[in-house]
C-alpha atoms as a PDB file:
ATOM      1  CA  UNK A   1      59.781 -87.669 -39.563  1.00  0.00           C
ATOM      2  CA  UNK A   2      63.210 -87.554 -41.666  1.00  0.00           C
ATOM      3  CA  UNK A   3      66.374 -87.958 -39.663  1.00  0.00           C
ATOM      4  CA  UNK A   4      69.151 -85.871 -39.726  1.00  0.00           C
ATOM      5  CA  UNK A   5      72.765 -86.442 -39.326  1.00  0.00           C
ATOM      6  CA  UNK A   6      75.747 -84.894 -39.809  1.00  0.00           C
ATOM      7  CA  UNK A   7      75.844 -85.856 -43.592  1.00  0.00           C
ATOM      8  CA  UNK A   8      79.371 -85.120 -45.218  1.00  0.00           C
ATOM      9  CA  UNK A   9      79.382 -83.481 -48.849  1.00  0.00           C
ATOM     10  CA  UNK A  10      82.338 -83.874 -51.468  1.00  0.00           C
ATOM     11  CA  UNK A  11      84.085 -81.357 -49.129  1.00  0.00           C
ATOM     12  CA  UNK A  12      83.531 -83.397 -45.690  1.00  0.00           C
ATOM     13  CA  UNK A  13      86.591 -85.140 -45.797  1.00  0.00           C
ATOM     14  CA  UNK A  14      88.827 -82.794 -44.319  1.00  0.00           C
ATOM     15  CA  UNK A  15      90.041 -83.726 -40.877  1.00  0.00           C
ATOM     16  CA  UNK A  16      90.469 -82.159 -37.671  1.00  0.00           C
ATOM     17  CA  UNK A  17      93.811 -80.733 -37.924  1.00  0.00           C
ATOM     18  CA  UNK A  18      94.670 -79.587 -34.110  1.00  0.00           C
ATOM     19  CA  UNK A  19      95.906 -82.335 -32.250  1.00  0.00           C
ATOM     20  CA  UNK A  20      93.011 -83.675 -30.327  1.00  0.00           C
ATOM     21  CA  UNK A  21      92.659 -86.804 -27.310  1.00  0.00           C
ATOM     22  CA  UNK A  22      89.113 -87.501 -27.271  1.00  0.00           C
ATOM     23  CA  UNK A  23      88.099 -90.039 -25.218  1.00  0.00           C
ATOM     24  CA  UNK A  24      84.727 -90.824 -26.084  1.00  0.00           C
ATOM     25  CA  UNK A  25      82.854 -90.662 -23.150  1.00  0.00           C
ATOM     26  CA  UNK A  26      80.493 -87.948 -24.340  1.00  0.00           C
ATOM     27  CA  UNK A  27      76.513 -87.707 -23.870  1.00  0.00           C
ATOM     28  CA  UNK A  28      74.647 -88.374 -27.038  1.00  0.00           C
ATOM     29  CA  UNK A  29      72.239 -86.165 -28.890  1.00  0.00           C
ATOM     30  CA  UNK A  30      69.261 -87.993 -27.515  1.00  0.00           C
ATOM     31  CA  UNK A  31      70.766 -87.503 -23.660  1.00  0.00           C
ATOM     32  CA  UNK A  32      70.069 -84.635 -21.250  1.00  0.00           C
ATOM     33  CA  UNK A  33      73.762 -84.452 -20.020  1.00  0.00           C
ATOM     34  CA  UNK A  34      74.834 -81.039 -21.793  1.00  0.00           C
ATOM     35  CA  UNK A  35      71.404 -79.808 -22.676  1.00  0.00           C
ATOM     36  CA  UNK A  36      69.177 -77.122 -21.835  1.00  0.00           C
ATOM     37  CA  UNK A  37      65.984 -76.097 -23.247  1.00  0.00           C
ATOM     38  CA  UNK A  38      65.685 -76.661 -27.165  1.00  0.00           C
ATOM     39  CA  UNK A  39      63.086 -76.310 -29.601  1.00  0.00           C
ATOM     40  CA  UNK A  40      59.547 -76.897 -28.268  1.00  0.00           C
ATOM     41  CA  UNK A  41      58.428 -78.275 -31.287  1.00  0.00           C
ATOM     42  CA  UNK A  42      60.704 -81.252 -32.382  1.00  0.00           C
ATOM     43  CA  UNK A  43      60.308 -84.910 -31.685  1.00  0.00           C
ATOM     44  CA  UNK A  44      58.995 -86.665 -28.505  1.00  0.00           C
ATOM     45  CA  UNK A  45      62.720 -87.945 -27.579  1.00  0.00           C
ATOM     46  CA  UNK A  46      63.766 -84.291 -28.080  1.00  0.00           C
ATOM     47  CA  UNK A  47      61.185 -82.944 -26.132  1.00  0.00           C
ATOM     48  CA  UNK A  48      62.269 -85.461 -23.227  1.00  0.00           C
ATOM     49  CA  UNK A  49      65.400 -84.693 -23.551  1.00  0.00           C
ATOM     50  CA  UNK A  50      64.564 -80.649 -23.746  1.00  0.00           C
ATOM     51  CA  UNK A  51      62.625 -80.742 -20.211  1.00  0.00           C
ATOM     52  CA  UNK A  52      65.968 -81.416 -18.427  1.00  0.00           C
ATOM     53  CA  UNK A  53      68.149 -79.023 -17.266  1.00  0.00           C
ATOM     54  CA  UNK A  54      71.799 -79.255 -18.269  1.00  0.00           C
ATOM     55  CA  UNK A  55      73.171 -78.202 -14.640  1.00  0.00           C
ATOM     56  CA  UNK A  56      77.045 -77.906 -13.641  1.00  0.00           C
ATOM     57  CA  UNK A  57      77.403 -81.328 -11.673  1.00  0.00           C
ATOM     58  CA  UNK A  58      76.221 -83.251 -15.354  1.00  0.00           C
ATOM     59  CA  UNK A  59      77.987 -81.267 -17.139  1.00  0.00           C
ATOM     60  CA  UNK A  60      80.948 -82.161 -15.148  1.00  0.00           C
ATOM     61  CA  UNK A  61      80.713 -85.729 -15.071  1.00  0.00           C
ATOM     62  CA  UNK A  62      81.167 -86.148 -18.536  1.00  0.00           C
ATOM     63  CA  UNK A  63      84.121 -83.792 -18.673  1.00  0.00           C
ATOM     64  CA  UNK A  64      86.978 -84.300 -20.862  1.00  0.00           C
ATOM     65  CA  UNK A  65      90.216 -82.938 -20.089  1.00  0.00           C
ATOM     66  CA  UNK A  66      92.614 -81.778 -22.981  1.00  0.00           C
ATOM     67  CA  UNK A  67      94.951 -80.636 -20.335  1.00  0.00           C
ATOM     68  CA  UNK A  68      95.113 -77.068 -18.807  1.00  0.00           C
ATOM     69  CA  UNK A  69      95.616 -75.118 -21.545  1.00  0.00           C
ATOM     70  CA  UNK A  70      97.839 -72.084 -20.267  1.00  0.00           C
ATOM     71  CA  UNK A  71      99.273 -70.727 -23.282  1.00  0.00           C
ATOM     72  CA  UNK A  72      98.317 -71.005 -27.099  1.00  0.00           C
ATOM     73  CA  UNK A  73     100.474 -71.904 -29.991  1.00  0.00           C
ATOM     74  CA  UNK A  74     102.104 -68.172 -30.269  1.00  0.00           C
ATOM     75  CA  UNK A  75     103.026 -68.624 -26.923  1.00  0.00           C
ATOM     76  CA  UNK A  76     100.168 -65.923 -25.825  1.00  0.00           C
ATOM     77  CA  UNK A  77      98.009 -65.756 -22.642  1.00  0.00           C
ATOM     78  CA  UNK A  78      94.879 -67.530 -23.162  1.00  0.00           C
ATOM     79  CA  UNK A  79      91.437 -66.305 -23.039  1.00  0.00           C
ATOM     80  CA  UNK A  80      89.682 -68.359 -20.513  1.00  0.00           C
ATOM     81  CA  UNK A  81      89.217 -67.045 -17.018  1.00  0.00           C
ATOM     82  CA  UNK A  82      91.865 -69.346 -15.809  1.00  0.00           C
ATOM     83  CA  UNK A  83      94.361 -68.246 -18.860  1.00  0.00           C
ATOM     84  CA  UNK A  84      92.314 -71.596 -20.826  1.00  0.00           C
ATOM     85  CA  UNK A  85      93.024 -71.512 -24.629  1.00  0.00           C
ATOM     86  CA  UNK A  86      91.840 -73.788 -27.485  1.00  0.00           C
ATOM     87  CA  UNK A  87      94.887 -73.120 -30.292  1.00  0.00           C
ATOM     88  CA  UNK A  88      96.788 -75.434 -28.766  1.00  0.00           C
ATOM     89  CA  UNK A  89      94.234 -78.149 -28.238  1.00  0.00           C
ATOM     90  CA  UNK A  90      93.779 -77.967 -24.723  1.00  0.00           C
ATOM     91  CA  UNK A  91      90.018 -76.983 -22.897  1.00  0.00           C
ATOM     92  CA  UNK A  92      89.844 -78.500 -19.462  1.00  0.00           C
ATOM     93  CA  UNK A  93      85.893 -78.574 -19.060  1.00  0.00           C
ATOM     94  CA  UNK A  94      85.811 -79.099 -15.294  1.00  0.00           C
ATOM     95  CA  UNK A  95      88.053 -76.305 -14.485  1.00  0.00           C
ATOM     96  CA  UNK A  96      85.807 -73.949 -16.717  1.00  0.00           C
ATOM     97  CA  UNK A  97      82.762 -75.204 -15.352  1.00  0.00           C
ATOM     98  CA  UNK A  98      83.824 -74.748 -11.910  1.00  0.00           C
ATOM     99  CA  UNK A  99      84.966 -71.001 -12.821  1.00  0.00           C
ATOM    100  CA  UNK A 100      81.261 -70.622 -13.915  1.00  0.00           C
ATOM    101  CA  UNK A 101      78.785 -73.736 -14.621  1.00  0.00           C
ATOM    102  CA  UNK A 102      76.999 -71.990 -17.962  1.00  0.00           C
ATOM    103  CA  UNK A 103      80.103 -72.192 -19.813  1.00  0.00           C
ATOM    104  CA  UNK A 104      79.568 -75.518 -22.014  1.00  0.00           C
ATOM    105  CA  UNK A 105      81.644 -74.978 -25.276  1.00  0.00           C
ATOM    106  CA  UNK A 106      84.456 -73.535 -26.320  1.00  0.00           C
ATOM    107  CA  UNK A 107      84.949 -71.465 -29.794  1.00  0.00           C
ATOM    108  CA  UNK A 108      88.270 -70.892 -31.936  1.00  0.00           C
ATOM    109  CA  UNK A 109      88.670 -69.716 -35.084  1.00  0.00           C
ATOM    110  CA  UNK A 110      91.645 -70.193 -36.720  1.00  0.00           C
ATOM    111  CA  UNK A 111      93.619 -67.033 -38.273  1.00  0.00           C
ATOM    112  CA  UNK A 112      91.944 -64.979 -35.795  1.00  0.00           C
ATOM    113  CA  UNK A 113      91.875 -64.585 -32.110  1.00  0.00           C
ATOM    114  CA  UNK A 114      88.826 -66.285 -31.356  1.00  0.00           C
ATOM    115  CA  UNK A 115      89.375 -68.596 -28.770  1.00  0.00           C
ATOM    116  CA  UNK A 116      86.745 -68.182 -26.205  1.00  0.00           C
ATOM    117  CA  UNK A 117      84.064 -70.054 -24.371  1.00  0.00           C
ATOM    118  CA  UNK A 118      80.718 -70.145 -25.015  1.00  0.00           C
ATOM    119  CA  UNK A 119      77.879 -69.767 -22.190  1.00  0.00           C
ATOM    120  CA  UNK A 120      74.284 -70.229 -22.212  1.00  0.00           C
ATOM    121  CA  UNK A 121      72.762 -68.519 -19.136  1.00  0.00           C
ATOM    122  CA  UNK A 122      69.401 -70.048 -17.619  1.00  0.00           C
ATOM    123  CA  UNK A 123      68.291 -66.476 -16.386  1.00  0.00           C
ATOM    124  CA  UNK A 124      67.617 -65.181 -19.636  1.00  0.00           C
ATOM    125  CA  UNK A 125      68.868 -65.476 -23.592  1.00  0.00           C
ATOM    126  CA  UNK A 126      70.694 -61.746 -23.497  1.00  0.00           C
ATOM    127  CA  UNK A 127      72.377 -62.021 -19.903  1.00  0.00           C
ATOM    128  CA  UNK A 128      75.874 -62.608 -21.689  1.00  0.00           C
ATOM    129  CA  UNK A 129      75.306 -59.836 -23.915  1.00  0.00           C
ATOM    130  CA  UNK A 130      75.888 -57.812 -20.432  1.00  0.00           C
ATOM    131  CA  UNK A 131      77.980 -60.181 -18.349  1.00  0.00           C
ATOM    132  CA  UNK A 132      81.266 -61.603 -19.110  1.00  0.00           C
ATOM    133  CA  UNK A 133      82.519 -65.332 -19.116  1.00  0.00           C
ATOM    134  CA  UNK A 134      82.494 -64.681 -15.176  1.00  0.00           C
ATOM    135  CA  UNK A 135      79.102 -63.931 -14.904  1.00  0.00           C
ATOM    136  CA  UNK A 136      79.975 -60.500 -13.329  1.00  0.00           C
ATOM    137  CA  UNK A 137      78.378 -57.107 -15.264  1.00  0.00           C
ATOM    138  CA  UNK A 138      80.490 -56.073 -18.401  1.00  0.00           C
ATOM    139  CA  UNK A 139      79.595 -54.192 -21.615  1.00  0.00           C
ATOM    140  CA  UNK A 140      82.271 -56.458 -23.232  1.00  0.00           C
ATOM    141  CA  UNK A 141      79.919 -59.394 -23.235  1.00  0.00           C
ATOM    142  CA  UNK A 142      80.415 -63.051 -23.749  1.00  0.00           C
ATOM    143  CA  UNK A 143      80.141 -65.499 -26.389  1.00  0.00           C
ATOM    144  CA  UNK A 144      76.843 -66.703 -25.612  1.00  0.00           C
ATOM    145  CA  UNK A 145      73.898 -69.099 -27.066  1.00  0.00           C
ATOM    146  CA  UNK A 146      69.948 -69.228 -26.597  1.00  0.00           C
ATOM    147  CA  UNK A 147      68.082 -71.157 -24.445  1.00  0.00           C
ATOM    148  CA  UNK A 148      66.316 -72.174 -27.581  1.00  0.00           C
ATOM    149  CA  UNK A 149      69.217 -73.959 -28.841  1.00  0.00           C
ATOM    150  CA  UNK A 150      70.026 -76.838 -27.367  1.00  0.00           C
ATOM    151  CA  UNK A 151      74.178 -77.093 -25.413  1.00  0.00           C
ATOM    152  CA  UNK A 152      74.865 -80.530 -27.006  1.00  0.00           C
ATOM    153  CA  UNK A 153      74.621 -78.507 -30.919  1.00  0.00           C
ATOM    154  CA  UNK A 154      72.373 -80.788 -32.516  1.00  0.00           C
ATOM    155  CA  UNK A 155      69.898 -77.933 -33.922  1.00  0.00           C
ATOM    156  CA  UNK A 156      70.039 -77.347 -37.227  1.00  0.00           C
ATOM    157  CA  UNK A 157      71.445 -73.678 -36.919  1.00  0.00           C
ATOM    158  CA  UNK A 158      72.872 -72.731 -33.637  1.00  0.00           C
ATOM    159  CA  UNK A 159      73.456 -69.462 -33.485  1.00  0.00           C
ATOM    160  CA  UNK A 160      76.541 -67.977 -31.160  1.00  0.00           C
ATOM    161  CA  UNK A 161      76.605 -64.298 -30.017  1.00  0.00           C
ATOM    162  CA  UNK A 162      79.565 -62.167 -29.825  1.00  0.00           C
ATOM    163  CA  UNK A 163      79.684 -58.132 -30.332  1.00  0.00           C
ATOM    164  CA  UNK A 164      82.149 -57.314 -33.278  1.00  0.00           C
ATOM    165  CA  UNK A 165      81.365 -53.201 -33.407  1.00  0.00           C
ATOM    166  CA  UNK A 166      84.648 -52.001 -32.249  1.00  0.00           C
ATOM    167  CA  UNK A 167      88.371 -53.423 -32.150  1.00  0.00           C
ATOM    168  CA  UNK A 168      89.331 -55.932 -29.219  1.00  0.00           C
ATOM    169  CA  UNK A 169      85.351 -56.771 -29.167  1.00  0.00           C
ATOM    170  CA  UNK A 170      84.873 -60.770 -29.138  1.00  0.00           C
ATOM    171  CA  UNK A 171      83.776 -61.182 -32.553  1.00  0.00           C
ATOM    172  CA  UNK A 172      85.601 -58.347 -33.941  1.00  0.00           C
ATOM    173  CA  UNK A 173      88.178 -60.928 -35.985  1.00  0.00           C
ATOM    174  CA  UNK A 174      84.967 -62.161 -37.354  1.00  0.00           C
ATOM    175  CA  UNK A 175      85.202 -59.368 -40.313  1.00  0.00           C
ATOM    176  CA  UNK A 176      88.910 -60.871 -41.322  1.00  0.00           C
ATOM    177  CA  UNK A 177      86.178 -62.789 -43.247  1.00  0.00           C
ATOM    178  CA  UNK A 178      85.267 -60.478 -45.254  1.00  0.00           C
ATOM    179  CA  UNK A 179      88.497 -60.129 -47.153  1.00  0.00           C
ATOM    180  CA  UNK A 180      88.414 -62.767 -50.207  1.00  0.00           C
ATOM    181  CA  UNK A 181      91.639 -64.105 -49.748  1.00  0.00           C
ATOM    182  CA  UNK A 182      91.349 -64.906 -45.570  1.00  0.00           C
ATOM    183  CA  UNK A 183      87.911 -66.379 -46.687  1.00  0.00           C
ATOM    184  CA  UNK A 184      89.697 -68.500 -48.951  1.00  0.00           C
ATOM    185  CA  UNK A 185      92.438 -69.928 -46.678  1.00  0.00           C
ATOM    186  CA  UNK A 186      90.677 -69.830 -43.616  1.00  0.00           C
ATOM    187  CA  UNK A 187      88.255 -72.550 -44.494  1.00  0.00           C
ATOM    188  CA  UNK A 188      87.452 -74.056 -40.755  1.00  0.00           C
ATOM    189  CA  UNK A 189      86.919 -73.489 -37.046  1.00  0.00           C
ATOM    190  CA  UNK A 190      86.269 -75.995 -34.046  1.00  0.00           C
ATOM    191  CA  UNK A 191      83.562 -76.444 -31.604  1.00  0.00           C
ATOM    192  CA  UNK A 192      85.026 -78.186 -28.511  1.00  0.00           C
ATOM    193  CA  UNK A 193      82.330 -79.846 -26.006  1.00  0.00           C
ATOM    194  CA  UNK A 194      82.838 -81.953 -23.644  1.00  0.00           C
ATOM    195  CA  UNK A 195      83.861 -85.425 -24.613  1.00  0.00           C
ATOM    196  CA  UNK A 196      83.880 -83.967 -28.220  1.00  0.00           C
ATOM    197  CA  UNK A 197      85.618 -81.823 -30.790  1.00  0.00           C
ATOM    198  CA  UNK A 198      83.221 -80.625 -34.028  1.00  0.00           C
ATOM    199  CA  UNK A 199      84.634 -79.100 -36.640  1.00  0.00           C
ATOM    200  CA  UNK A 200      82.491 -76.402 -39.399  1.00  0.00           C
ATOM    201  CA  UNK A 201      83.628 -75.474 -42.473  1.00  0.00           C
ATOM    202  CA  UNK A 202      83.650 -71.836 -43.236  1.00  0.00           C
ATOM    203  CA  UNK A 203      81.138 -71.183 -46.464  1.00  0.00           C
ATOM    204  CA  UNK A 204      79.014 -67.983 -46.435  1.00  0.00           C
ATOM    205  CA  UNK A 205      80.004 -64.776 -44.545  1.00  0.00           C
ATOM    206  CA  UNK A 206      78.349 -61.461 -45.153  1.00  0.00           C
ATOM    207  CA  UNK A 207      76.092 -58.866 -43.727  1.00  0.00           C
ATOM    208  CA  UNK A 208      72.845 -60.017 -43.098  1.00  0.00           C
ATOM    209  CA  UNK A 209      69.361 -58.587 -42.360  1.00  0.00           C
ATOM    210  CA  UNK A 210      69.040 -57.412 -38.448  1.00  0.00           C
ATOM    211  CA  UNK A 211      66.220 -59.620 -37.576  1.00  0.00           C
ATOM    212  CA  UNK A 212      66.710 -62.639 -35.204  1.00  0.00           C
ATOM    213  CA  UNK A 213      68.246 -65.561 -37.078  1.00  0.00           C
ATOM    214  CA  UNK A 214      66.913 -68.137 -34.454  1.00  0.00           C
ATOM    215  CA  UNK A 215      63.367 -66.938 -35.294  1.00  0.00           C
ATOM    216  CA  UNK A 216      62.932 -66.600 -38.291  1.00  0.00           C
ATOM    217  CA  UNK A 217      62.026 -70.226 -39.449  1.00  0.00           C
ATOM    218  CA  UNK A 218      60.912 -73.381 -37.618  1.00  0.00           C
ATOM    219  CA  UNK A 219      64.057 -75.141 -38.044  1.00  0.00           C
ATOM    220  CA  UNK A 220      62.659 -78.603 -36.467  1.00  0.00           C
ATOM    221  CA  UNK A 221      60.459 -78.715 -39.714  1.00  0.00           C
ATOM    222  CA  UNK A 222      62.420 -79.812 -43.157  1.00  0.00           C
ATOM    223  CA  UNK A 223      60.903 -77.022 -45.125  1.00  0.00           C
ATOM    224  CA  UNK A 224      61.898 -74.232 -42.808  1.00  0.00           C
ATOM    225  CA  UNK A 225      65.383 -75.183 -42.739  1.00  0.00           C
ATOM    226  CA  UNK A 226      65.286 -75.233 -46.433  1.00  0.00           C
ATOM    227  CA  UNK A 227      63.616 -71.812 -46.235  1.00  0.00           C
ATOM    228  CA  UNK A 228      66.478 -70.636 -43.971  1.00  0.00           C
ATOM    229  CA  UNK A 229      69.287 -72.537 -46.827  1.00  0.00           C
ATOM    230  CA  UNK A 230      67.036 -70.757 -49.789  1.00  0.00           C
ATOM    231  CA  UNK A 231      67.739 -67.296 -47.611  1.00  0.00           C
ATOM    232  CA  UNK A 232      71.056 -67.492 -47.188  1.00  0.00           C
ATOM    233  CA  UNK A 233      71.845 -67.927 -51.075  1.00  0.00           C
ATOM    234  CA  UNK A 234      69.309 -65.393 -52.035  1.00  0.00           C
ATOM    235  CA  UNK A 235      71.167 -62.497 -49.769  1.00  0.00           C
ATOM    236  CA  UNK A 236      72.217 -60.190 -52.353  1.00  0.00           C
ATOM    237  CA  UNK A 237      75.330 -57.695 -50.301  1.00  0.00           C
ATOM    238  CA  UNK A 238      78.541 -56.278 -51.593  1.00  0.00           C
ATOM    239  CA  UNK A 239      81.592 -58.355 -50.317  1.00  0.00           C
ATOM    240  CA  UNK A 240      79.410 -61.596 -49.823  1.00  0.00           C
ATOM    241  CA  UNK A 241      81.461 -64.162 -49.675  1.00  0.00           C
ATOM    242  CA  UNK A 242      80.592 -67.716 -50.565  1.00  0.00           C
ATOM    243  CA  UNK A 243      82.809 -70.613 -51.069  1.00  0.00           C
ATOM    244  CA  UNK A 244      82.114 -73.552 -53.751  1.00  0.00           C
ATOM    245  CA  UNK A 245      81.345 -76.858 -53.440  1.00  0.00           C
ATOM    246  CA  UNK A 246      78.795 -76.189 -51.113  1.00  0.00           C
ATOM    247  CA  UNK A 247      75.665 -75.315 -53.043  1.00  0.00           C
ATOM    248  CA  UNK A 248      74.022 -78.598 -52.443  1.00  0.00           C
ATOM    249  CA  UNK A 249      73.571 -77.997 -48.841  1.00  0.00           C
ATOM    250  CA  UNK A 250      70.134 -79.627 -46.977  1.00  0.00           C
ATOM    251  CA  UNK A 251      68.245 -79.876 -43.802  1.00  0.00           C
ATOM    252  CA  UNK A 252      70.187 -82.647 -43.019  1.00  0.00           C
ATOM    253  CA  UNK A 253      73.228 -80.383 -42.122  1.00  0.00           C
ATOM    254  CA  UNK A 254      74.452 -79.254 -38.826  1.00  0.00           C
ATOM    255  CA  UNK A 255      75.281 -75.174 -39.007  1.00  0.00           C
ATOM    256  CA  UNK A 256      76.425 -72.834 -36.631  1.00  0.00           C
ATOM    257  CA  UNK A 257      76.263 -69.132 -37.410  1.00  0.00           C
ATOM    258  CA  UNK A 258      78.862 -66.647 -36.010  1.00  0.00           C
ATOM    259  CA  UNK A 259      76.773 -63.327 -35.433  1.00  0.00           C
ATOM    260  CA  UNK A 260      77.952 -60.069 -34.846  1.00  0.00           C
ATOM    261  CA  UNK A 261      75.954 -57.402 -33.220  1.00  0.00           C
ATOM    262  CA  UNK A 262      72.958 -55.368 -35.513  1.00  0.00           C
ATOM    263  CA  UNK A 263      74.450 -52.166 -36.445  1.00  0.00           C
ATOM    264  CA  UNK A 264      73.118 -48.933 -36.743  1.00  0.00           C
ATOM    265  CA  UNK A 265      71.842 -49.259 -40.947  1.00  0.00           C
ATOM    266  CA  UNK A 266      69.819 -52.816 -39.321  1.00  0.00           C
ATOM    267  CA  UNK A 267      72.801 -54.977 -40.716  1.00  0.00           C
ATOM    268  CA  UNK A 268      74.451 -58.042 -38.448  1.00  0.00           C
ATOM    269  CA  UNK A 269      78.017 -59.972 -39.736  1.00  0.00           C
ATOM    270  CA  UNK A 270      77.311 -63.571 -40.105  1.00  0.00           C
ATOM    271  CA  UNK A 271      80.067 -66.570 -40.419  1.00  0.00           C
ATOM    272  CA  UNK A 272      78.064 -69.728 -41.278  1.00  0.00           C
ATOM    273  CA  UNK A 273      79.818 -72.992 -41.078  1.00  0.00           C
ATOM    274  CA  UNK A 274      78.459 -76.794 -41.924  1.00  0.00           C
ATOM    275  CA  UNK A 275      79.908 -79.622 -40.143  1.00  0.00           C
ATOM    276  CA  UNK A 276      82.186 -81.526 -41.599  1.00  0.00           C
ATOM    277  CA  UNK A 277      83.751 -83.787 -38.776  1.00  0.00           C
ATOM    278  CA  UNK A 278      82.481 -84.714 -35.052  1.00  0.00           C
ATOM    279  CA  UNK A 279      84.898 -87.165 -33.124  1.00  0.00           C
ATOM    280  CA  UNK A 280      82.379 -88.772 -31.064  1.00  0.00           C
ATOM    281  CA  UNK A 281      80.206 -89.141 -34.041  1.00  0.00           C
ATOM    282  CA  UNK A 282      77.230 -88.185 -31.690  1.00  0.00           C
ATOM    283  CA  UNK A 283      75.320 -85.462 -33.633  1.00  0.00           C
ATOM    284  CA  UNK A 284      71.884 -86.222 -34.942  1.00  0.00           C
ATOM    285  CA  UNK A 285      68.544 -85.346 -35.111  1.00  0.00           C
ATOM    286  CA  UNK A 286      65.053 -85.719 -35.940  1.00  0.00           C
ATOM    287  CA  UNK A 287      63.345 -83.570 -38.515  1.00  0.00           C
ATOM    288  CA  UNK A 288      59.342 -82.792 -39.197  1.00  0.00           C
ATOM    289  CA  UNK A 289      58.119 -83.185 -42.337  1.00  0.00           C
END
């Protein structure tokens, strides 16, 4: 078994640059505060930890207040259900948890007007394709993970759903990406947990095959998340944007991809960022050989 952690290349050294408290009170990787399901197939302390269920009340003792968040730095309404926003560096995890317990992270991107919180139902891995951040029926959907990753983002690839077909859809501002010079300025975007802020650096975006990401390789294993690394580089699509410096990437990195619904000609929008910074400095892993 090789351990992973959240390894910093020559690019890692860029900090966090919204103004962040973070107490440090956060759950570990290895703890089953914040975590619900996972892969089946990793290490015994990840299976442990995998056969607890996250559930509102432990989510919500190791909640870290930001402050209440009611308007974002242009002075907008924010996106949570309680007007919560992340641009201005404030997520109030008890208040979203009490608003609905399967809410356990909360997504902004930068430059774009993603600033939402991300849910993981227990019912099943599509509810919040359906349901909104509620958990009330809506077609507009929710930014939502798989019960096969794990809520504390210490898989190798999480992937987070949002729809992106039409204007005003969650991940519609996802396709800013796709214009070279956004790609190039817009370089990061922030995970915020509780007790914890993560931040990813932006360096692939394109359209990618239809099939399910989260599938595709046994990412507990070190050759299938080199299989997944050898994919993404091999993609061959108009407008792919990649950004340099990043070519030496491993199974040792932490990556969340930003995926957009499968269109009608079988293609999905990805944004795939690496870590590059995590305040509690909790992220790690095990990896199969």
């Amino acid at each position: 078994m090789r351990r992973g952690k959240a390894k910093q290349g020559h690019r890692m050294g860029i900090l966090v640059s919204v103004a962040i408290a973070v107490f440090l009170t956060a759950a570990g990787c290895g703890s089953p505060d914040g975590q619900r399901g996972g892969s089946a197939e990793s290490s015994e302390e990840k299976n442990a930890a995998d056969g607890q269920e996250g559930n509102a009340e432990g989510r919500q003792d190791t909640a870290l207040e930001f402050g209440t968040g009611n308007d974002n730095v242009n002075g907008e309404s924010g996106t949570g259900l309680a007007g919560e926003s992340a641009a201005d560096g404030h997520v109030d995890f008890e208040v979203l948890q009490e608003e609905n317990p399967d809410i356990f992270a909360w997504l902004y991107v930068p430059g774009t007007d993603i600033d939402y919180p991300v849910l993981q139902s227990p019912v099943s891995d599509d509810y919040y394709k359906s349901h909104g951040q509620n958990g009330q029926e809506d077609e507009s959907g929710a930014l939502y993970t798989e019960m096969p990753n794990m809520m504390n983002m210490c898989d190798f690839n999480t992937i987070i759903h949002g729809k992106d077909n039409e204007d005003g859809d969650l991940f519609a501002g996802l396709h800013k990406f796709e214009d070279p010079d956004f790609f190039e300025k817009n370089e990061e975007f922030y995970i915020y947990l509780p007790g914890n802020v993560l931040t990813y650096e932006v360096f692939a975006a394109y359209y990618d095959d239809g099939s399910d990401i989260l599938r595709r390789f046994d990412y507990t294993t070190y050759a299938g998340c080199e299989a997944h690394l050898e994919q993404i580089y091999a993609a061959r699509e108009m407008g792919k944007q990649l950004r340099e410096g990043w070519e030496d990437l491993m199974p040792y990195h932490f990556l969340v991809t930003l995926d957009g619904s499968v269109r009608e000609d079988g293609k999905q929008y990805v944004v795939i960022g690496a870590l590059t910074g995590d305040a509690a400095g909790v992220i790690d892993r095990v990896i199969l050989d």
